[in-house]
PDB file of N, CA and C in Angstrom:
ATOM      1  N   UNK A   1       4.544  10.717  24.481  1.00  0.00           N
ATOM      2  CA  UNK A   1       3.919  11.482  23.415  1.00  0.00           C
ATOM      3  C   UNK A   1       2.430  11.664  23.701  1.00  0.00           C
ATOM      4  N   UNK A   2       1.998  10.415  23.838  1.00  0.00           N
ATOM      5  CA  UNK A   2       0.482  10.712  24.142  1.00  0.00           C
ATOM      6  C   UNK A   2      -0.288  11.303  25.209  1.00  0.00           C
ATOM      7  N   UNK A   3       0.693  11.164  27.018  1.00  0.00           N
ATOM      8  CA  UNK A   3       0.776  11.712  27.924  1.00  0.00           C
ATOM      9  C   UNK A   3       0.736  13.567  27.363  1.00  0.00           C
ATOM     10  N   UNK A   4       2.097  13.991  26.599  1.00  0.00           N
ATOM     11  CA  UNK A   4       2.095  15.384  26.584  1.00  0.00           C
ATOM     12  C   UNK A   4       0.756  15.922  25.508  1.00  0.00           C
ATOM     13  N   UNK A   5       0.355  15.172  25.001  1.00  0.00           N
ATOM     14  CA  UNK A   5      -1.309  15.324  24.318  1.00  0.00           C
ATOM     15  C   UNK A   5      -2.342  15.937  25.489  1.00  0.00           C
ATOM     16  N   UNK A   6      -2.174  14.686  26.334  1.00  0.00           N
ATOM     17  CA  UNK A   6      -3.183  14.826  27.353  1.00  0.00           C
ATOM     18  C   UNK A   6      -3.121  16.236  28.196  1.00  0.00           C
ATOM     19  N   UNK A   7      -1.605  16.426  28.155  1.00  0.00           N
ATOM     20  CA  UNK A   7      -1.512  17.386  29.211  1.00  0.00           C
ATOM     21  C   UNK A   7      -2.078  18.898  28.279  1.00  0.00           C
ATOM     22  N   UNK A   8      -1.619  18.769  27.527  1.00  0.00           N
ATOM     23  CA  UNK A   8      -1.800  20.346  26.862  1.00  0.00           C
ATOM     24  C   UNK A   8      -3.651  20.020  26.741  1.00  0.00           C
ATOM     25  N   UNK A   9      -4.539  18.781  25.684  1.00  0.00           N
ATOM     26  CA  UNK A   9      -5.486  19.113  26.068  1.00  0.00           C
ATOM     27  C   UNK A   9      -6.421  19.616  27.493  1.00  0.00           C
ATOM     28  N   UNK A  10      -5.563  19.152  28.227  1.00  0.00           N
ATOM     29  CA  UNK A  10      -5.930  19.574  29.576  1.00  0.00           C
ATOM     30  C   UNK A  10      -5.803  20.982  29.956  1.00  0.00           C
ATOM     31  N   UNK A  11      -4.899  21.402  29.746  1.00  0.00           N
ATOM     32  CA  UNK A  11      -4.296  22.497  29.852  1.00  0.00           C
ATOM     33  C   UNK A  11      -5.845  23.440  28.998  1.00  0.00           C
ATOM     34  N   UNK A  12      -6.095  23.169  27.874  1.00  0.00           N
ATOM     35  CA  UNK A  12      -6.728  24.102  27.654  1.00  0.00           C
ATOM     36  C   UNK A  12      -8.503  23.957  28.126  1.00  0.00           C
ATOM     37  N   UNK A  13      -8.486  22.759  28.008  1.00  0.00           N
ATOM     38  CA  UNK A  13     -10.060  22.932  28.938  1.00  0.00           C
ATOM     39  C   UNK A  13      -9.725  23.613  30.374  1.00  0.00           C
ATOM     40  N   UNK A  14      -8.565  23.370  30.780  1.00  0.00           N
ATOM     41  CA  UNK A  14      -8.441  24.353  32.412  1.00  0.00           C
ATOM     42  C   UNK A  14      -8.833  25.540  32.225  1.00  0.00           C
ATOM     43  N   UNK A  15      -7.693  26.241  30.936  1.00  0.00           N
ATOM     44  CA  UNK A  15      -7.561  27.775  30.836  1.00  0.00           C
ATOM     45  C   UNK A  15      -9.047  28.519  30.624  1.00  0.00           C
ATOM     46  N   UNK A  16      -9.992  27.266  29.312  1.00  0.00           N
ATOM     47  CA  UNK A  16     -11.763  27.761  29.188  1.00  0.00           C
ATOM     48  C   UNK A  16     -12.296  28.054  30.726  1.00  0.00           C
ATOM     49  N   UNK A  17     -12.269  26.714  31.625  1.00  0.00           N
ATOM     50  CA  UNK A  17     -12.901  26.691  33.001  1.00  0.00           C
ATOM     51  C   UNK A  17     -12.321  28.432  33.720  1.00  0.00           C
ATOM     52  N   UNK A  18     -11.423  28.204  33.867  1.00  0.00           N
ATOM     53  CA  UNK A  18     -10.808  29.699  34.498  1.00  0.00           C
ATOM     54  C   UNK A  18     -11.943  30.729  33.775  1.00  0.00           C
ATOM     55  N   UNK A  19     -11.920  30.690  32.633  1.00  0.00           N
ATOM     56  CA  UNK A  19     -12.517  31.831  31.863  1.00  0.00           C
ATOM     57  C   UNK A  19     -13.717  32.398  32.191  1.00  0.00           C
ATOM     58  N   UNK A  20     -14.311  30.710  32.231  1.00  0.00           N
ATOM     59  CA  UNK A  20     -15.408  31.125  33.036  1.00  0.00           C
ATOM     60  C   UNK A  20     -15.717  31.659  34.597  1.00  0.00           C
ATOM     61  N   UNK A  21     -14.802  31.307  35.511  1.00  0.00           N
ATOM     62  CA  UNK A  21     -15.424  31.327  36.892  1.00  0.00           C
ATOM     63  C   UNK A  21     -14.342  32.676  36.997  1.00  0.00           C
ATOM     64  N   UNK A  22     -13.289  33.333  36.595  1.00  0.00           N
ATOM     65  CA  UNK A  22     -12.870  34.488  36.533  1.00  0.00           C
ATOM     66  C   UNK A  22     -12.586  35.282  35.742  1.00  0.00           C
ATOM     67  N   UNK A  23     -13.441  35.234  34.189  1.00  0.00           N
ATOM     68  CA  UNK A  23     -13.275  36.292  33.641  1.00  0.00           C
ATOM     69  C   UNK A  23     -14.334  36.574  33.735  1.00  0.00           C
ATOM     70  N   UNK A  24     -15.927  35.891  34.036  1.00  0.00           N
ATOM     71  CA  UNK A  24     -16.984  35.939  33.252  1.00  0.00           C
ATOM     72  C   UNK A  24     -17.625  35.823  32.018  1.00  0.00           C
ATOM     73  N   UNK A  25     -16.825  34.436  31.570  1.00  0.00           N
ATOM     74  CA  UNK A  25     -17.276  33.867  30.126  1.00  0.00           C
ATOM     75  C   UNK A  25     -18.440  33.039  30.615  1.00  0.00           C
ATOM     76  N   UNK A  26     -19.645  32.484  29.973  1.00  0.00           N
ATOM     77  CA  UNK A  26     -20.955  32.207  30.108  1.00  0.00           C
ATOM     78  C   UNK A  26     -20.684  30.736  30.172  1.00  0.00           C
ATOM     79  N   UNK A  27     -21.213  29.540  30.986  1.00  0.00           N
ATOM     80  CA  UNK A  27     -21.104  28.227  30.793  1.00  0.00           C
ATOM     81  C   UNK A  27     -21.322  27.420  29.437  1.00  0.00           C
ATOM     82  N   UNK A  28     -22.021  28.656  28.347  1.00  0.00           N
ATOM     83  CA  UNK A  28     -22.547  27.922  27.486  1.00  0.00           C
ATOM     84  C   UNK A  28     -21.671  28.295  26.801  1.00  0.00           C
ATOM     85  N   UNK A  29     -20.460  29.377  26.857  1.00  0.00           N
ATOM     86  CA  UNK A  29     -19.391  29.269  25.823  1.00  0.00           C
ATOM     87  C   UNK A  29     -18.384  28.184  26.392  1.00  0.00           C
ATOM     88  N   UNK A  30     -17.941  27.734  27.216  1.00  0.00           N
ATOM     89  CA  UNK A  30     -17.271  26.803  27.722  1.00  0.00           C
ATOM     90  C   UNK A  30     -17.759  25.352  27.316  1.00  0.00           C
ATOM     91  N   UNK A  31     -19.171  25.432  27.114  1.00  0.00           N
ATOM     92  CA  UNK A  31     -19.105  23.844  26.801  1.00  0.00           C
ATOM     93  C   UNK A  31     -19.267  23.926  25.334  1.00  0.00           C
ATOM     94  N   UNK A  32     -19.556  25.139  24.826  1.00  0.00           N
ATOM     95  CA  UNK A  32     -19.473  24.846  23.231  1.00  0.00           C
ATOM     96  C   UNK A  32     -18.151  24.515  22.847  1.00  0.00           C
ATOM     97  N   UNK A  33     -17.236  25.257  23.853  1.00  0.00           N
ATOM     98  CA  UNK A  33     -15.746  24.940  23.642  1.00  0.00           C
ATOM     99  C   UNK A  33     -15.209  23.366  23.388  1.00  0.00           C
ATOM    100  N   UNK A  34     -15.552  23.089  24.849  1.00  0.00           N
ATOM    101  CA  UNK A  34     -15.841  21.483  25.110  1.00  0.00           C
ATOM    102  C   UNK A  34     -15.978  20.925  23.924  1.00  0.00           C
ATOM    103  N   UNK A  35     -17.156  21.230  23.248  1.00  0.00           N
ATOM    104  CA  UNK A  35     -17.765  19.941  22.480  1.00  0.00           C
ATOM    105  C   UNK A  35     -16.760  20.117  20.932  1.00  0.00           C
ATOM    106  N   UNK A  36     -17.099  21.682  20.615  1.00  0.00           N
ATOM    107  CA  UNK A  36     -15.992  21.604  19.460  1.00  0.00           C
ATOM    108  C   UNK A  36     -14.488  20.961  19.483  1.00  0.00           C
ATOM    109  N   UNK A  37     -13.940  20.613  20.376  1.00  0.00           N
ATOM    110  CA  UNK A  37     -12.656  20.440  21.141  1.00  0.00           C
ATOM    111  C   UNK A  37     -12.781  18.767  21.023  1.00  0.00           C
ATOM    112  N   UNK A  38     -13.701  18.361  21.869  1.00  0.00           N
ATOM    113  CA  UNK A  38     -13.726  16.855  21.990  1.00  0.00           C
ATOM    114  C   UNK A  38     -13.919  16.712  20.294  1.00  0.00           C
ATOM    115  N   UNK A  39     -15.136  17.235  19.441  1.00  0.00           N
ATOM    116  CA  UNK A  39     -15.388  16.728  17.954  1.00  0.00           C
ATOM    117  C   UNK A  39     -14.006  16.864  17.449  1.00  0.00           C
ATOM    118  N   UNK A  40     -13.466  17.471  17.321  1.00  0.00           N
ATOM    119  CA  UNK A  40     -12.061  18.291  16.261  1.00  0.00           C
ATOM    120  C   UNK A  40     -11.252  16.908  16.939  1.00  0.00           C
ATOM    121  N   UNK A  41     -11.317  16.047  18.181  1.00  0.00           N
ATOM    122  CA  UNK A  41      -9.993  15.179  18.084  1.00  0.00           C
ATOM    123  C   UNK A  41     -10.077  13.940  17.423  1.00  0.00           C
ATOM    124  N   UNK A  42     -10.975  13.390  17.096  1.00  0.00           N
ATOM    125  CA  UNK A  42     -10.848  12.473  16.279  1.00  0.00           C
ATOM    126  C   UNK A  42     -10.420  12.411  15.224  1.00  0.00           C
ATOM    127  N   UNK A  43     -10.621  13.547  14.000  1.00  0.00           N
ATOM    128  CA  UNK A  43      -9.945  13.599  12.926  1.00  0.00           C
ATOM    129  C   UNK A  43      -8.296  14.518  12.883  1.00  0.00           C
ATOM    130  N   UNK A  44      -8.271  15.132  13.931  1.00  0.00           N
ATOM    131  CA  UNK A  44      -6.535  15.366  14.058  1.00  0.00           C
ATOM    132  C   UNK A  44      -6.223  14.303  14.532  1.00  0.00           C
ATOM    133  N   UNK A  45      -6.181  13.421  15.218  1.00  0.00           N
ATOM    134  CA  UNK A  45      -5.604  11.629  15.118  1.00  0.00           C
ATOM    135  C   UNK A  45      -5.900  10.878  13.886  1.00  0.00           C
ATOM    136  N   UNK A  46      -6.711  11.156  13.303  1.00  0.00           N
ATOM    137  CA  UNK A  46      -6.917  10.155  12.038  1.00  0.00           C
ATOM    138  C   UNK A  46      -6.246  10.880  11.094  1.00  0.00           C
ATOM    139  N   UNK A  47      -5.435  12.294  11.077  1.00  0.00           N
ATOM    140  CA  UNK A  47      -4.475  13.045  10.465  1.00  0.00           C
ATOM    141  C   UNK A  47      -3.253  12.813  10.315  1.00  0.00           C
ATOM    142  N   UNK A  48      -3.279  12.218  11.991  1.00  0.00           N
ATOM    143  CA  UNK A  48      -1.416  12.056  12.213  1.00  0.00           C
ATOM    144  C   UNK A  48      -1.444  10.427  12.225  1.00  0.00           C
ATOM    145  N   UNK A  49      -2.097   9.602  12.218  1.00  0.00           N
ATOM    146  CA  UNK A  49      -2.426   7.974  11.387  1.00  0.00           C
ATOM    147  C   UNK A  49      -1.781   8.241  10.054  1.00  0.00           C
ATOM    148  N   UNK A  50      -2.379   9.235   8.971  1.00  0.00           N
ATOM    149  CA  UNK A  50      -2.497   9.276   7.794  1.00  0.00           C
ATOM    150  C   UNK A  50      -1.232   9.666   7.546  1.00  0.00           C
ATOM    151  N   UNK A  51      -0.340  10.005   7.832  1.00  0.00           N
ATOM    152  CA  UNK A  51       0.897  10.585   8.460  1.00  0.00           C
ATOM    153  C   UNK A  51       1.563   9.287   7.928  1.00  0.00           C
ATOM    154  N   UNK A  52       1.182   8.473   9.228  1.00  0.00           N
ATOM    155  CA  UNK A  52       2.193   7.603   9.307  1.00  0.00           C
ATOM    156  C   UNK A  52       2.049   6.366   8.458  1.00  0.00           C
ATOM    157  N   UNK A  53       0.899   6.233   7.758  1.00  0.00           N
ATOM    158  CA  UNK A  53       0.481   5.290   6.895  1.00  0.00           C
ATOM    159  C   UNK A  53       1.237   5.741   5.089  1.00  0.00           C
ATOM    160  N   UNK A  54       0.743   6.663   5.016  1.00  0.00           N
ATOM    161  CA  UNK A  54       1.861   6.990   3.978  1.00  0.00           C
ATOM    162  C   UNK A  54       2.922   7.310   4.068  1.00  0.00           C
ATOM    163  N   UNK A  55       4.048   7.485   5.136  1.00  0.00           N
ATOM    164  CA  UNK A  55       5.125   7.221   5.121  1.00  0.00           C
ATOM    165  C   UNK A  55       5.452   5.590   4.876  1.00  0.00           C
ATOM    166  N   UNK A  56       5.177   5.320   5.683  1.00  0.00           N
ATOM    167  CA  UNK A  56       5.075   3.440   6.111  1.00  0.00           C
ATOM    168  C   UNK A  56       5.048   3.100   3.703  1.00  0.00           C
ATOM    169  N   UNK A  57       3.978   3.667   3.485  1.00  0.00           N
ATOM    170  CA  UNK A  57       3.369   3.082   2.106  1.00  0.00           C
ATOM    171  C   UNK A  57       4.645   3.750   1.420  1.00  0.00           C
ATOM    172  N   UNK A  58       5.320   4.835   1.478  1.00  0.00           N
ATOM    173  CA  UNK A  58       6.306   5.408   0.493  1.00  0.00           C
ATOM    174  C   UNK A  58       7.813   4.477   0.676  1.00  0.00           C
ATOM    175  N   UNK A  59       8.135   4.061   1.980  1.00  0.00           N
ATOM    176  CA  UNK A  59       8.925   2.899   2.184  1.00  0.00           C
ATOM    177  C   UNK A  59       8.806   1.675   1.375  1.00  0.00           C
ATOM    178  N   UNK A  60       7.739   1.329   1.384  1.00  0.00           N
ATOM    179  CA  UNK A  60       7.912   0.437  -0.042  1.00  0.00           C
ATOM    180  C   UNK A  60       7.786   0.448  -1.373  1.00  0.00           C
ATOM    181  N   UNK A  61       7.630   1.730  -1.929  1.00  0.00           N
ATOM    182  CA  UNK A  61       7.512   2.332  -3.135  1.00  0.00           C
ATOM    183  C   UNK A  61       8.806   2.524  -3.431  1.00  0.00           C
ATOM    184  N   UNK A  62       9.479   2.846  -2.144  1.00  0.00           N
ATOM    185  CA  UNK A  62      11.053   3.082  -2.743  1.00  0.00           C
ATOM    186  C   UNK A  62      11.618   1.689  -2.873  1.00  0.00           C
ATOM    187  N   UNK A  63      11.785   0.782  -2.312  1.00  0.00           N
ATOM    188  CA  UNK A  63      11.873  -0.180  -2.350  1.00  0.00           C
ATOM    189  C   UNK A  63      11.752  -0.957  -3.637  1.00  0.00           C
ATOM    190  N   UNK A  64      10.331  -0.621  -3.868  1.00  0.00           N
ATOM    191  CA  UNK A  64      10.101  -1.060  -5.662  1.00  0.00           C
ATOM    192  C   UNK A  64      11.260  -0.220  -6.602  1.00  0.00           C
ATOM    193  N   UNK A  65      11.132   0.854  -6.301  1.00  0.00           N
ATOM    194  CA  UNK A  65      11.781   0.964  -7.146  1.00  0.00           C
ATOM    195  C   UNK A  65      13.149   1.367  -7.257  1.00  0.00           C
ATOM    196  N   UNK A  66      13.792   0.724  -6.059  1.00  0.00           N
ATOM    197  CA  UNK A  66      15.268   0.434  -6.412  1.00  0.00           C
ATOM    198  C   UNK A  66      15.724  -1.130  -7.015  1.00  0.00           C
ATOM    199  N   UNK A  67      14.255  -1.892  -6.778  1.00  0.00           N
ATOM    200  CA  UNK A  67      14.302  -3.415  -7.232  1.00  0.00           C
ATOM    201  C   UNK A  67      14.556  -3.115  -9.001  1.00  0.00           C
ATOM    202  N   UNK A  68      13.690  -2.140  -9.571  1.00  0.00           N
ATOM    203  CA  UNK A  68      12.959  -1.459 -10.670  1.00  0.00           C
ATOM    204  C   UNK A  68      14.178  -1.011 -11.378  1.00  0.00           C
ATOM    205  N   UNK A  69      14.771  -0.283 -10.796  1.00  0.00           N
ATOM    206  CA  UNK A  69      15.934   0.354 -11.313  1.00  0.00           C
ATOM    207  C   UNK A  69      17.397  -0.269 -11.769  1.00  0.00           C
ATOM    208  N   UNK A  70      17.665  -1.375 -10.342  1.00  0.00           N
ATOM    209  CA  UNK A  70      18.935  -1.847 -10.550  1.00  0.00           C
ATOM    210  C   UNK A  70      19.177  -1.864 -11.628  1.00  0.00           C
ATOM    211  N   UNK A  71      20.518  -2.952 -11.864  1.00  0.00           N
ATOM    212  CA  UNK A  71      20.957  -3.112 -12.848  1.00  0.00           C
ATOM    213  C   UNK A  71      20.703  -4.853 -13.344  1.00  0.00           C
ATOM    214  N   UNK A  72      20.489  -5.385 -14.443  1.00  0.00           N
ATOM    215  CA  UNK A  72      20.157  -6.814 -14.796  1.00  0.00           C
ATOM    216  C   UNK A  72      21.539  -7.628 -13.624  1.00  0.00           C
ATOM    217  N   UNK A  73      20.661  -8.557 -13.514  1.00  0.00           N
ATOM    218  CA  UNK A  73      21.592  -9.576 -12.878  1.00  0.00           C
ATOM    219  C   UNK A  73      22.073 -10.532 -13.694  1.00  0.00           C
ATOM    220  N   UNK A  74      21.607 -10.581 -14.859  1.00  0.00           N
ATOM    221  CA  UNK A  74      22.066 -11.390 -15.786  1.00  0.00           C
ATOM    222  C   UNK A  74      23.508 -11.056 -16.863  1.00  0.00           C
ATOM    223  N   UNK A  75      24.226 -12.014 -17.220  1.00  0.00           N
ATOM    224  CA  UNK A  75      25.079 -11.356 -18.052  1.00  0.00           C
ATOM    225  C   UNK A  75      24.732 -10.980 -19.482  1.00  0.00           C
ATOM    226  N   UNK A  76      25.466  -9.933 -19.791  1.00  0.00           N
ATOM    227  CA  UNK A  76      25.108  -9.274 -21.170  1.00  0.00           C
ATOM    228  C   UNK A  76      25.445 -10.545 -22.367  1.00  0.00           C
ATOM    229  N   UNK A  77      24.465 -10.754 -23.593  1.00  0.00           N
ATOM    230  CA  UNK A  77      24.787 -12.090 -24.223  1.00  0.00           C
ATOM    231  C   UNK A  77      24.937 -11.347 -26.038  1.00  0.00           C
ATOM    232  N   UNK A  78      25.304 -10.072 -25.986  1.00  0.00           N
ATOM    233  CA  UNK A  78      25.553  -9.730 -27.277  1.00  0.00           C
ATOM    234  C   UNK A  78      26.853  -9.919 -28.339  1.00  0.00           C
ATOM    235  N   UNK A  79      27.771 -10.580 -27.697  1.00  0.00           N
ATOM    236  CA  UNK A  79      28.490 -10.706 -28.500  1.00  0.00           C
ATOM    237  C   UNK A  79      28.384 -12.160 -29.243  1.00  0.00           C
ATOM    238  N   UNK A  80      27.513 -12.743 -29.186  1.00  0.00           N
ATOM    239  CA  UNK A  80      26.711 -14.559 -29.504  1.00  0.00           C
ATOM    240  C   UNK A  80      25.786 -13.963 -30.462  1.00  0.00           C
ATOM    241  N   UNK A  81      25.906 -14.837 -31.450  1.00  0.00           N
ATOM    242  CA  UNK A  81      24.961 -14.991 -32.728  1.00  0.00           C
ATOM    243  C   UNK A  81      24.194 -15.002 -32.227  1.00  0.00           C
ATOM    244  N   UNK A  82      22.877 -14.729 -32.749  1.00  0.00           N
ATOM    245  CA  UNK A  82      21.278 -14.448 -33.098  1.00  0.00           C
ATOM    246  C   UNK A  82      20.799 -16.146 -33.438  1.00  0.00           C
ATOM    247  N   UNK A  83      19.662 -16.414 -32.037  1.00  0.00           N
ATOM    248  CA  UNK A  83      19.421 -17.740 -32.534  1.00  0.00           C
ATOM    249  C   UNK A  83      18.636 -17.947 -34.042  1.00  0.00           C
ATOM    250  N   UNK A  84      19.078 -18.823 -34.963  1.00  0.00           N
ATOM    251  CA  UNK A  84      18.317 -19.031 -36.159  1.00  0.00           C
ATOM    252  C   UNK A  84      17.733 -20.391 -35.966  1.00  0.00           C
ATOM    253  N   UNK A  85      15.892 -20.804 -36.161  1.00  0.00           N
ATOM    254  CA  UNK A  85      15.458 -21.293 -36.331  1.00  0.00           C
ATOM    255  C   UNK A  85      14.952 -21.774 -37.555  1.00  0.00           C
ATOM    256  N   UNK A  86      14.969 -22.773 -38.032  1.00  0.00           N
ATOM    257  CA  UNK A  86      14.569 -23.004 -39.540  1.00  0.00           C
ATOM    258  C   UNK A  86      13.443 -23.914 -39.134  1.00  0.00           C
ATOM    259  N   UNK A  87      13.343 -25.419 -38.511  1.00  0.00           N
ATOM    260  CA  UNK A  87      11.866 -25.946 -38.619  1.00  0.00           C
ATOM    261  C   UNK A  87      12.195 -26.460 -36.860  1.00  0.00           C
ATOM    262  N   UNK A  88      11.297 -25.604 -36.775  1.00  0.00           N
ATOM    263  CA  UNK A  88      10.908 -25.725 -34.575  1.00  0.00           C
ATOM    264  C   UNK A  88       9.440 -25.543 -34.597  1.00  0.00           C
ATOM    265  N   UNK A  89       9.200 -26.153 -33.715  1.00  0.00           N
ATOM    266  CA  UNK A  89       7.795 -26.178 -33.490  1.00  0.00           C
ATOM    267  C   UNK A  89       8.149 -26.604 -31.295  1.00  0.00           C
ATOM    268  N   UNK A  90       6.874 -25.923 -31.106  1.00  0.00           N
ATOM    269  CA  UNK A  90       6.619 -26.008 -29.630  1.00  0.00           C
ATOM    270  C   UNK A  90       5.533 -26.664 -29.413  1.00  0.00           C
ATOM    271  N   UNK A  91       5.331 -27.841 -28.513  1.00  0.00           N
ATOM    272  CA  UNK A  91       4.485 -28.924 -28.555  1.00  0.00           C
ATOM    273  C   UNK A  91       4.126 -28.824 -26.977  1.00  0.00           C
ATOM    274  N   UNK A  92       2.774 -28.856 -26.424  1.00  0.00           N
ATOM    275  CA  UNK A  92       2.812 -29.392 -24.718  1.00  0.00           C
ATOM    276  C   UNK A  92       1.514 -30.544 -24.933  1.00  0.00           C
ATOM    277  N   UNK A  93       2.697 -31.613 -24.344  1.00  0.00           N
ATOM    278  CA  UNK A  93       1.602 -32.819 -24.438  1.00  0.00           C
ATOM    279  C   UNK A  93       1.318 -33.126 -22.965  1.00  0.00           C
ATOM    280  N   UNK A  94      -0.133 -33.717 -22.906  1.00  0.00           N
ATOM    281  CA  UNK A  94      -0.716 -33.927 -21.476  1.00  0.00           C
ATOM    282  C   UNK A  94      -0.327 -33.416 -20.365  1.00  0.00           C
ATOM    283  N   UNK A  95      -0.597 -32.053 -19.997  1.00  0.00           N
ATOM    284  CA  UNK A  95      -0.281 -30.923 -19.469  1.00  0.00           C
ATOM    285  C   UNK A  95      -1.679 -31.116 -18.378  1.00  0.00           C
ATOM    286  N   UNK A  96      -0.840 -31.319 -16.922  1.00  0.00           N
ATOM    287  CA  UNK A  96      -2.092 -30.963 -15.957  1.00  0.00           C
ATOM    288  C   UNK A  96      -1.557 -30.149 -14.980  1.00  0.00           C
ATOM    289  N   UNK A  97      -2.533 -29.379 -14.588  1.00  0.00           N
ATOM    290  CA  UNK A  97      -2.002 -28.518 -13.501  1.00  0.00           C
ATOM    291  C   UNK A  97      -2.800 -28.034 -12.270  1.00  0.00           C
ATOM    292  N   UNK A  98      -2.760 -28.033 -10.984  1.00  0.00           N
ATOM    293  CA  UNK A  98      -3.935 -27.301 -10.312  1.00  0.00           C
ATOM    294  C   UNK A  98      -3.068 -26.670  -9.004  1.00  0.00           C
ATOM    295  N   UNK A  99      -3.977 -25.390  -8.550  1.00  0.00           N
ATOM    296  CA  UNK A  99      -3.558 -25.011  -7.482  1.00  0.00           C
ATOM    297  C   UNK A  99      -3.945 -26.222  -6.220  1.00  0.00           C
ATOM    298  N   UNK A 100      -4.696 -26.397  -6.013  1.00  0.00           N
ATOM    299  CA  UNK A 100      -5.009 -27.201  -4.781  1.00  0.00           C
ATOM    300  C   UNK A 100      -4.899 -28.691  -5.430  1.00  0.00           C
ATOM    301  N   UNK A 101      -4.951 -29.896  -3.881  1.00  0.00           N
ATOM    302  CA  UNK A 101      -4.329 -31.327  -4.891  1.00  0.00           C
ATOM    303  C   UNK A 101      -6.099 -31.412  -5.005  1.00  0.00           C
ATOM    304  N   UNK A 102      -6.211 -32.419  -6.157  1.00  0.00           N
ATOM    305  CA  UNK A 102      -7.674 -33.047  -6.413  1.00  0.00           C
ATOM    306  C   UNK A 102      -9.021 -31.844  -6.646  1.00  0.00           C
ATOM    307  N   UNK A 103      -8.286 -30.575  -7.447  1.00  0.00           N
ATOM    308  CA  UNK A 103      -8.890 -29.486  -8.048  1.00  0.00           C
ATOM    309  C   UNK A 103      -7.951 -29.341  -8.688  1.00  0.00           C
ATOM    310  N   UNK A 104      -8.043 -30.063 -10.108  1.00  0.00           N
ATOM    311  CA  UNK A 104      -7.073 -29.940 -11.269  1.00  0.00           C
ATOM    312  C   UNK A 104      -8.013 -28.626 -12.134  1.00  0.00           C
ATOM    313  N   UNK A 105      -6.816 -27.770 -12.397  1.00  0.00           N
ATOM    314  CA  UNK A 105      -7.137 -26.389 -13.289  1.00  0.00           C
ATOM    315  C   UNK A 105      -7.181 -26.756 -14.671  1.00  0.00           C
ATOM    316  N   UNK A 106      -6.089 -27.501 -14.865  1.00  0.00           N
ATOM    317  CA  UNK A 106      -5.759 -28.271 -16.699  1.00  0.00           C
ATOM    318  C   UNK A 106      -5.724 -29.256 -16.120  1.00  0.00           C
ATOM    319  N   UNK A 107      -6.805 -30.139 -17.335  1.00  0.00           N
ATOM    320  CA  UNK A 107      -6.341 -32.042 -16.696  1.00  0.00           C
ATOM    321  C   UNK A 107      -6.246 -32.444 -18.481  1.00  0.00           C
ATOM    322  N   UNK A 108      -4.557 -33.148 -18.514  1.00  0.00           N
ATOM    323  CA  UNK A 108      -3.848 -33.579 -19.639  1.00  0.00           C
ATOM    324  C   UNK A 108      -4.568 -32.735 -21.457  1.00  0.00           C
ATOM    325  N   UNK A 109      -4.056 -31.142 -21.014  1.00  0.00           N
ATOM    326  CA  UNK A 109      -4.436 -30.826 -22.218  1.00  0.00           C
ATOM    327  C   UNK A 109      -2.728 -30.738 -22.705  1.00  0.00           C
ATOM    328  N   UNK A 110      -3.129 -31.018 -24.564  1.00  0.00           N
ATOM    329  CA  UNK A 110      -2.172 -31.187 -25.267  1.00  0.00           C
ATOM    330  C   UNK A 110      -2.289 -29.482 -26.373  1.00  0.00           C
ATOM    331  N   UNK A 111      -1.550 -29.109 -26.640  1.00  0.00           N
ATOM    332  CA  UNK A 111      -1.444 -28.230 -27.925  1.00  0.00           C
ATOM    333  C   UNK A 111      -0.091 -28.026 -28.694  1.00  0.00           C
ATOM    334  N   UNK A 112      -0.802 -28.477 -30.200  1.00  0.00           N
ATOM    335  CA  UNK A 112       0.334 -27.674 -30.630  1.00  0.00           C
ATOM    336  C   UNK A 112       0.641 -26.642 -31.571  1.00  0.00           C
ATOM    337  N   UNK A 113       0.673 -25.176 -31.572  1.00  0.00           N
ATOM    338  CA  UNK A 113       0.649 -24.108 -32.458  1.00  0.00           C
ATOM    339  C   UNK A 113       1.300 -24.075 -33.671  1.00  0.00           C
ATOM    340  N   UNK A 114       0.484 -23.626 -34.589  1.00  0.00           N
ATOM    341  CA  UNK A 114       0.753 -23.989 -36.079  1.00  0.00           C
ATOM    342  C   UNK A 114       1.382 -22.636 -36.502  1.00  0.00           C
ATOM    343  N   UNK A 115       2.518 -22.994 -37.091  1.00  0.00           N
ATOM    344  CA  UNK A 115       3.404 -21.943 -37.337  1.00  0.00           C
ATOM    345  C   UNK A 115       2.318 -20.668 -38.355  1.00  0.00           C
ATOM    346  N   UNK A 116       1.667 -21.029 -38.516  1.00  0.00           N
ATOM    347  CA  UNK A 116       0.858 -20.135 -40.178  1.00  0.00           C
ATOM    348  C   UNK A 116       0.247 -19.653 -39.264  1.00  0.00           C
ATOM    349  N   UNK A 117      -0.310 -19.668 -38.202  1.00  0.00           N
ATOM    350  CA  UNK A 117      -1.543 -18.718 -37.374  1.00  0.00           C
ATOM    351  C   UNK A 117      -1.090 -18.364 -36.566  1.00  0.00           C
ATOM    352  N   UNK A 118       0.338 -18.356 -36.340  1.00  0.00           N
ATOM    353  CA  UNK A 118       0.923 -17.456 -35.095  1.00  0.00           C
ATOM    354  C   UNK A 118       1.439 -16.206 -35.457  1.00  0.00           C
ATOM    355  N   UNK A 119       1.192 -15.151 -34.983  1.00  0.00           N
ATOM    356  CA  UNK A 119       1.698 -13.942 -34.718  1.00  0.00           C
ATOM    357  C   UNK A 119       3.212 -13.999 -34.570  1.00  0.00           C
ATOM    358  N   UNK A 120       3.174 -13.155 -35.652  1.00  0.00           N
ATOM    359  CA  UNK A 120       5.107 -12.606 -36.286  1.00  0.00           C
ATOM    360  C   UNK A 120       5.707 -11.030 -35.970  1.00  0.00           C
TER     361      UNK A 120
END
């Protein structure tokens, strides 16, 4: 792929050179050629990158969202009564936690939420 790059750019700086030494095109249109030619390739490669980077990025978009879509893996639980709570309360006593050892994030916090100030 990158070989037949080379060849066709080649190909056309040849065909400019010809132009010049047998049609009588001026050296200074040949190297303006040149230079516009060499500038213009960097961003047609950073074109066909961009190409392949958002393909690459839409591969895992689909991905998400066939994760997104499936169907629950869980079983359906509607034909079971509706849990009824009458006096529950949720308690966490001496609760520690840290990502790294000996950089504790929570060190032994307790709470317990009072049914009257919680959100219904």
């Amino acid at each position: 792929m990158e070989d037949a790059r080379r060849f066709r750019s080649r190909g056309r700086i040849d065909v400019r050179g010809y132009s010049v030494v047998a049609m009588g095109a001026t050296p200074g249109q040949f190297f303006s050629f040149l230079t516009a030619f060499l500038m213009a390739y960097e961003p047609a490669k950073r074109l066909a990158r961009l190409n392949i980077e958002l393909n690459s990025n839409l591969i895992g978009a689909r991905k998400l969202l066939e994760i997104v879509d499936s169907p629950s893996s869980e079983p359906l639980d509607d034909d079971k009564p509706a849990l009824r709570l009458t006096d529950a309360r949720v308690e966490l006593r001496d609760v520690s936690f840290a990502y790294r050892p000996n950089e504790p994030v929570l060190s032994r916090m307790s709470l317990w939420p009072s049914r009257e100030r919680s959100p219904r």
